[in-house]
Protein backbone atom coordinates (compact mmCIF):
# COMPACT_ATOMS: atom_id res chain seq x y z
CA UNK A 1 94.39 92.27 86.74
CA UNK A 2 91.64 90.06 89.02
CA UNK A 3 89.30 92.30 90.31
CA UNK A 4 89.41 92.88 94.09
CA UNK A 5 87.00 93.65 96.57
CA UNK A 6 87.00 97.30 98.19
CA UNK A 7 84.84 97.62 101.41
CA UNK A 8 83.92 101.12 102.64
CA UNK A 9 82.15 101.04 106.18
CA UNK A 10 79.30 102.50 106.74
CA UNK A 11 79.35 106.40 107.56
CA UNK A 12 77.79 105.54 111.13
CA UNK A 13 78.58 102.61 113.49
CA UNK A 14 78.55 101.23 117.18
CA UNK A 15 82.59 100.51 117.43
CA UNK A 16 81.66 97.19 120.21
CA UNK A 17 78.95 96.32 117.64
CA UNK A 18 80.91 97.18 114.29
CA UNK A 19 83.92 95.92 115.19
CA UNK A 20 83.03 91.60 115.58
CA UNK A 21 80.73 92.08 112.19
CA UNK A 22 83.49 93.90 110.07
CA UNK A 23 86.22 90.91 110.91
CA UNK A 24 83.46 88.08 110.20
CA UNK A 25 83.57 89.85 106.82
CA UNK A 26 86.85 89.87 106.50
CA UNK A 27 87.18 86.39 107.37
CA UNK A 28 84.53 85.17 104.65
CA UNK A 29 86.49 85.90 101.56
CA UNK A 30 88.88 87.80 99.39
CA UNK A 31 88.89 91.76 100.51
CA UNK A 32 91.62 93.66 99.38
CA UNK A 33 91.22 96.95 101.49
CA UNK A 34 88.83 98.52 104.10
CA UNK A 35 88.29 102.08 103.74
CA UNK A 36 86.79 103.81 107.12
CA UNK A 37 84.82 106.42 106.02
CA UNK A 38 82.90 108.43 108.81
CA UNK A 39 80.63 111.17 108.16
CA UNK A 40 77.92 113.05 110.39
CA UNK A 41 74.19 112.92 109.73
CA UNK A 42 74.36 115.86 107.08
CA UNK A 43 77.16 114.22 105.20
CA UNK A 44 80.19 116.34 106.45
CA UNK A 45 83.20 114.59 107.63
CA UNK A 46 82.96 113.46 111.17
CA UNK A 47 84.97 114.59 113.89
CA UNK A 48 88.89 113.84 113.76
CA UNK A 49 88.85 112.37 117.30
CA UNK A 50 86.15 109.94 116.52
CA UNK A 51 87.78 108.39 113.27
CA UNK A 52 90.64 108.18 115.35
CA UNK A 53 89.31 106.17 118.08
CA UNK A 54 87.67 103.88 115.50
CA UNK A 55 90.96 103.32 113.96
CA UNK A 56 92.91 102.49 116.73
CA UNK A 57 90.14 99.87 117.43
CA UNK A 58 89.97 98.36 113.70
CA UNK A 59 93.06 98.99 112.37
CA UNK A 60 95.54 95.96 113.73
CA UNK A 61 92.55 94.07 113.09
CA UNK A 62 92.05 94.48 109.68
CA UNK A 63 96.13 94.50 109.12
CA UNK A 64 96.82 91.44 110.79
CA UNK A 65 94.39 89.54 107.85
CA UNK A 66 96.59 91.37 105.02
CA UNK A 67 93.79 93.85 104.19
CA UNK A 68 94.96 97.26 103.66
CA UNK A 69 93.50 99.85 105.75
CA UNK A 70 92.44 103.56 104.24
CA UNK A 71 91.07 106.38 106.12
CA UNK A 72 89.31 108.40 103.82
CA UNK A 73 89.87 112.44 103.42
CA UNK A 74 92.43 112.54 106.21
CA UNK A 75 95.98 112.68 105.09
CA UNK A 76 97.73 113.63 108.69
CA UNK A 77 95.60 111.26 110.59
CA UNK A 78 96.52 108.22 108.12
CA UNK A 79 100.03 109.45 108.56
CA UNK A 80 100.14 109.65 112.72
CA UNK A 81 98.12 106.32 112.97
CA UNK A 82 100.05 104.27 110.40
CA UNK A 83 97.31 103.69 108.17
CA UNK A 84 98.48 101.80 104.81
CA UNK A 85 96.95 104.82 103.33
CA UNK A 86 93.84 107.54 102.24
CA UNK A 87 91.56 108.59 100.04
CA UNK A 88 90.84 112.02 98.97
CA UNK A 89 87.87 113.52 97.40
CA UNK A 90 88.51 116.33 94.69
CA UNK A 91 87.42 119.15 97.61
CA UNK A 92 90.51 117.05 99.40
CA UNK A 93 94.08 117.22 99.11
CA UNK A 94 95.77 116.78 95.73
CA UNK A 95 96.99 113.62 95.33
CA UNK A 96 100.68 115.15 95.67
CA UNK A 97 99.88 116.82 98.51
CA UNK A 98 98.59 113.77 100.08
CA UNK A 99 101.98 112.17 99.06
CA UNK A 100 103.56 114.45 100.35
CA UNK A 101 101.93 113.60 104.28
CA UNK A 102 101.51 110.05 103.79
CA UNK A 103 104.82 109.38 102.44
CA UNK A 104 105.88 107.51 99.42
CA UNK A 105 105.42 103.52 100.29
CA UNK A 106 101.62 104.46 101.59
CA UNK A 107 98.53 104.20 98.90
CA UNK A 108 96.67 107.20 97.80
CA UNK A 109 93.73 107.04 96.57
CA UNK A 110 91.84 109.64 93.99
CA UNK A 111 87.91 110.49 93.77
CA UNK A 112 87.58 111.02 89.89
CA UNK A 113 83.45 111.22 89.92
CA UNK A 114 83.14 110.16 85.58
CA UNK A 115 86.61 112.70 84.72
CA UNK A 116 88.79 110.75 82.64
CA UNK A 117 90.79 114.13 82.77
CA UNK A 118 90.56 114.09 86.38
CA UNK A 119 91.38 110.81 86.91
CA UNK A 120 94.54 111.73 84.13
CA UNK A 121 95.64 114.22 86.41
CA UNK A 122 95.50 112.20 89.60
CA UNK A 123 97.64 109.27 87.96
CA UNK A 124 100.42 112.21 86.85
CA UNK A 125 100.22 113.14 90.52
CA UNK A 126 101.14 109.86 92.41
CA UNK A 127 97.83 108.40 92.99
CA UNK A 128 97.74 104.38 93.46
CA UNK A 129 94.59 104.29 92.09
CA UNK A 130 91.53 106.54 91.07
CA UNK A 131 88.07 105.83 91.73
CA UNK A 132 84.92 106.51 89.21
CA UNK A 133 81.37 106.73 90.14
CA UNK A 134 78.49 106.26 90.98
CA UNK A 135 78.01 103.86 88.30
CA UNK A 136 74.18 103.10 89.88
CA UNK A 137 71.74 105.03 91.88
CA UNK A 138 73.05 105.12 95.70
CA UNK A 139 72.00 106.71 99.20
CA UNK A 140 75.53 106.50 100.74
CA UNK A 141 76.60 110.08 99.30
CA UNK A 142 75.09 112.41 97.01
CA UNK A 143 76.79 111.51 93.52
CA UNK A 144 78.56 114.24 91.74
CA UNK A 145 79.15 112.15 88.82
CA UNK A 146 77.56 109.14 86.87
CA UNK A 147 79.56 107.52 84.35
CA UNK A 148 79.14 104.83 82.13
CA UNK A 149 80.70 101.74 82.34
CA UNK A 150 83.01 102.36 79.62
CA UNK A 151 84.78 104.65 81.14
CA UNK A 152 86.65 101.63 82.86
CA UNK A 153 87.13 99.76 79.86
CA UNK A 154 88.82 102.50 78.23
CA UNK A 155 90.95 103.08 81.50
CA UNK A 156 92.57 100.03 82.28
CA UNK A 157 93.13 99.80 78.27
CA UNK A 158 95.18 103.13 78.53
CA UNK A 159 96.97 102.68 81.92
CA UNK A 160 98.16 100.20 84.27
CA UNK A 161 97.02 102.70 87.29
CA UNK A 162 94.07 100.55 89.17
CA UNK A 163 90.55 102.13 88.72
CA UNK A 164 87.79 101.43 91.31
CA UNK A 165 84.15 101.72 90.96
CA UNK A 166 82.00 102.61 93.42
CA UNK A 167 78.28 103.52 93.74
CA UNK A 168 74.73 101.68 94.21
CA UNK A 169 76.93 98.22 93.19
CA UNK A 170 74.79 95.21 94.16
CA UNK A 171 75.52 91.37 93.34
CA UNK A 172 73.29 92.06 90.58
CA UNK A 173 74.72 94.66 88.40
CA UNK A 174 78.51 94.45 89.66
CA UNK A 175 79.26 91.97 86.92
CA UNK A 176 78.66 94.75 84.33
CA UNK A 177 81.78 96.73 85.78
CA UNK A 178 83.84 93.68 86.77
CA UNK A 179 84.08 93.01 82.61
CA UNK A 180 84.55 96.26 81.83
CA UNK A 181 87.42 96.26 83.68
CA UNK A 182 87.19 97.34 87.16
CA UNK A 183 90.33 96.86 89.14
CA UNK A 184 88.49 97.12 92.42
CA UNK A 185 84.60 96.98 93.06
CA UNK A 186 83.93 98.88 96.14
CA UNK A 187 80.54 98.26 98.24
CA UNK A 188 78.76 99.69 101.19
CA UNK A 189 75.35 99.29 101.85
CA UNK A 190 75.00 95.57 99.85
CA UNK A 191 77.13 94.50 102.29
CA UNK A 192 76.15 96.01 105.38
CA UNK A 193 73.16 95.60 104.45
CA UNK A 194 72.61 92.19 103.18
CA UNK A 195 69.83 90.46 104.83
CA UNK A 196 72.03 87.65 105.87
CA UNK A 197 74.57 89.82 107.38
CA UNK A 198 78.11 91.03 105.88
CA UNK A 199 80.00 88.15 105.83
CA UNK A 200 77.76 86.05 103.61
CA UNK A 201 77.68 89.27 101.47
CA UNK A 202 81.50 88.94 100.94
CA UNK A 203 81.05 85.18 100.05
CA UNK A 204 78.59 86.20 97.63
CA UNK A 205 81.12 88.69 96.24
CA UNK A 206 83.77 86.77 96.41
CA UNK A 207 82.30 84.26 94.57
CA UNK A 208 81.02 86.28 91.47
CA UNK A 209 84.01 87.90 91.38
CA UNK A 210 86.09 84.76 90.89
CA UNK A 211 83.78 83.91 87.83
CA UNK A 212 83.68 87.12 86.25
CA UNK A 213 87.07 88.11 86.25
């Protein structure tokens, strides 16, 4: 399969702010999902009602351009706000369990830090897709795994169940895990980031990924 772009938002945003930046993105090239990922200044999830209100504000948004929206870690909220689906981390829900809440037609997604096992498990269990990483050195969440990019390679040459990568991925070494095989390349900070602002970030994605693939 063509590998598709995966933005996660930053952990921290300004909604009125966030909000006109995050559909400029959107509207600059090929994104397949958004995944809104909130978490307080020590790193632990932030609080339900504010992911909620940040949802209901983004959500039809993102929707309306045919990008899939994920709330990461929370099962019930996806659920009660109609989310297209979550992610869970491996201190999370099981992926069956998340099933199980999010019912069958919504994605789940699986954290599988560099655990082909894990990742073997999660597929067994109903997951859409399973995520490996970080690949490179990142400041968005303290890594619990750093595979090689192999590990994609022999994943998608094994299974037809979509693997993302995620961590520290840059312009400059996502073409590494795009031809290894990534189904999904999924990027936080070198968007938000970029000096020129997010949506010339996804152009520049967008672009190497349609001559890499």
């Amino acid at each position: 399969m063509t590998c598709q772009l995966y933005l996660i938002t930053p952990p921290a945003f300004h909604l009125e702010t966030f909000r006109p930046l995050l559909m400029e993105a959107l509207d600059a090239g090929d994104v397949a999902c958004v995944q809104l990922r909130l978490k307080n200044a020590d790193g632990s999830p932030a609080p339900q009602n504010q992911v909620r209100a940040a949802a209901q504000v983004l959500m039809k948004d993102v929707q309306d351009r045919d990008v899939a929206f994920i709330i990461n870690d929370d099962a019930e909220l996806a659920a009660e706000l109609g989310a297209d689906g979550v992610h869970v981390g491996q201190d999370d829900l099981r992926a069956k369990a998340a099933r199980a809440i999010v019912g069958k037609n919504a994605i789940v997604g699986v954290t599988c830090h560099d655990s082909r096992h894990l990742a073997i498990e999660a597929a067994e269990s109903g997951a859409d897709y399973v995520a490996f990483g970080a690949f490179f050195p990142t400041e968005t969440k303290a890594a619990k795994g750093h595979p090689a990019p192999e590990i994609l390679e022999d994943w998608s040459s094994v299974t037809n169940v979509p693997c993302v990568a995620i961590g520290g991925i840059t312009l400059e070494n996502a073409p590494v895990l795009i031809n290894a095989g990534a189904g999904f390349i999924a990027v936080v900070s070198s968007v938000w980031d970029h000096p020129q602002g997010p949506a010339q970030a996804v152009r520049d994605f967008t672009a190497l990924i349609a001559v890499d693939s």
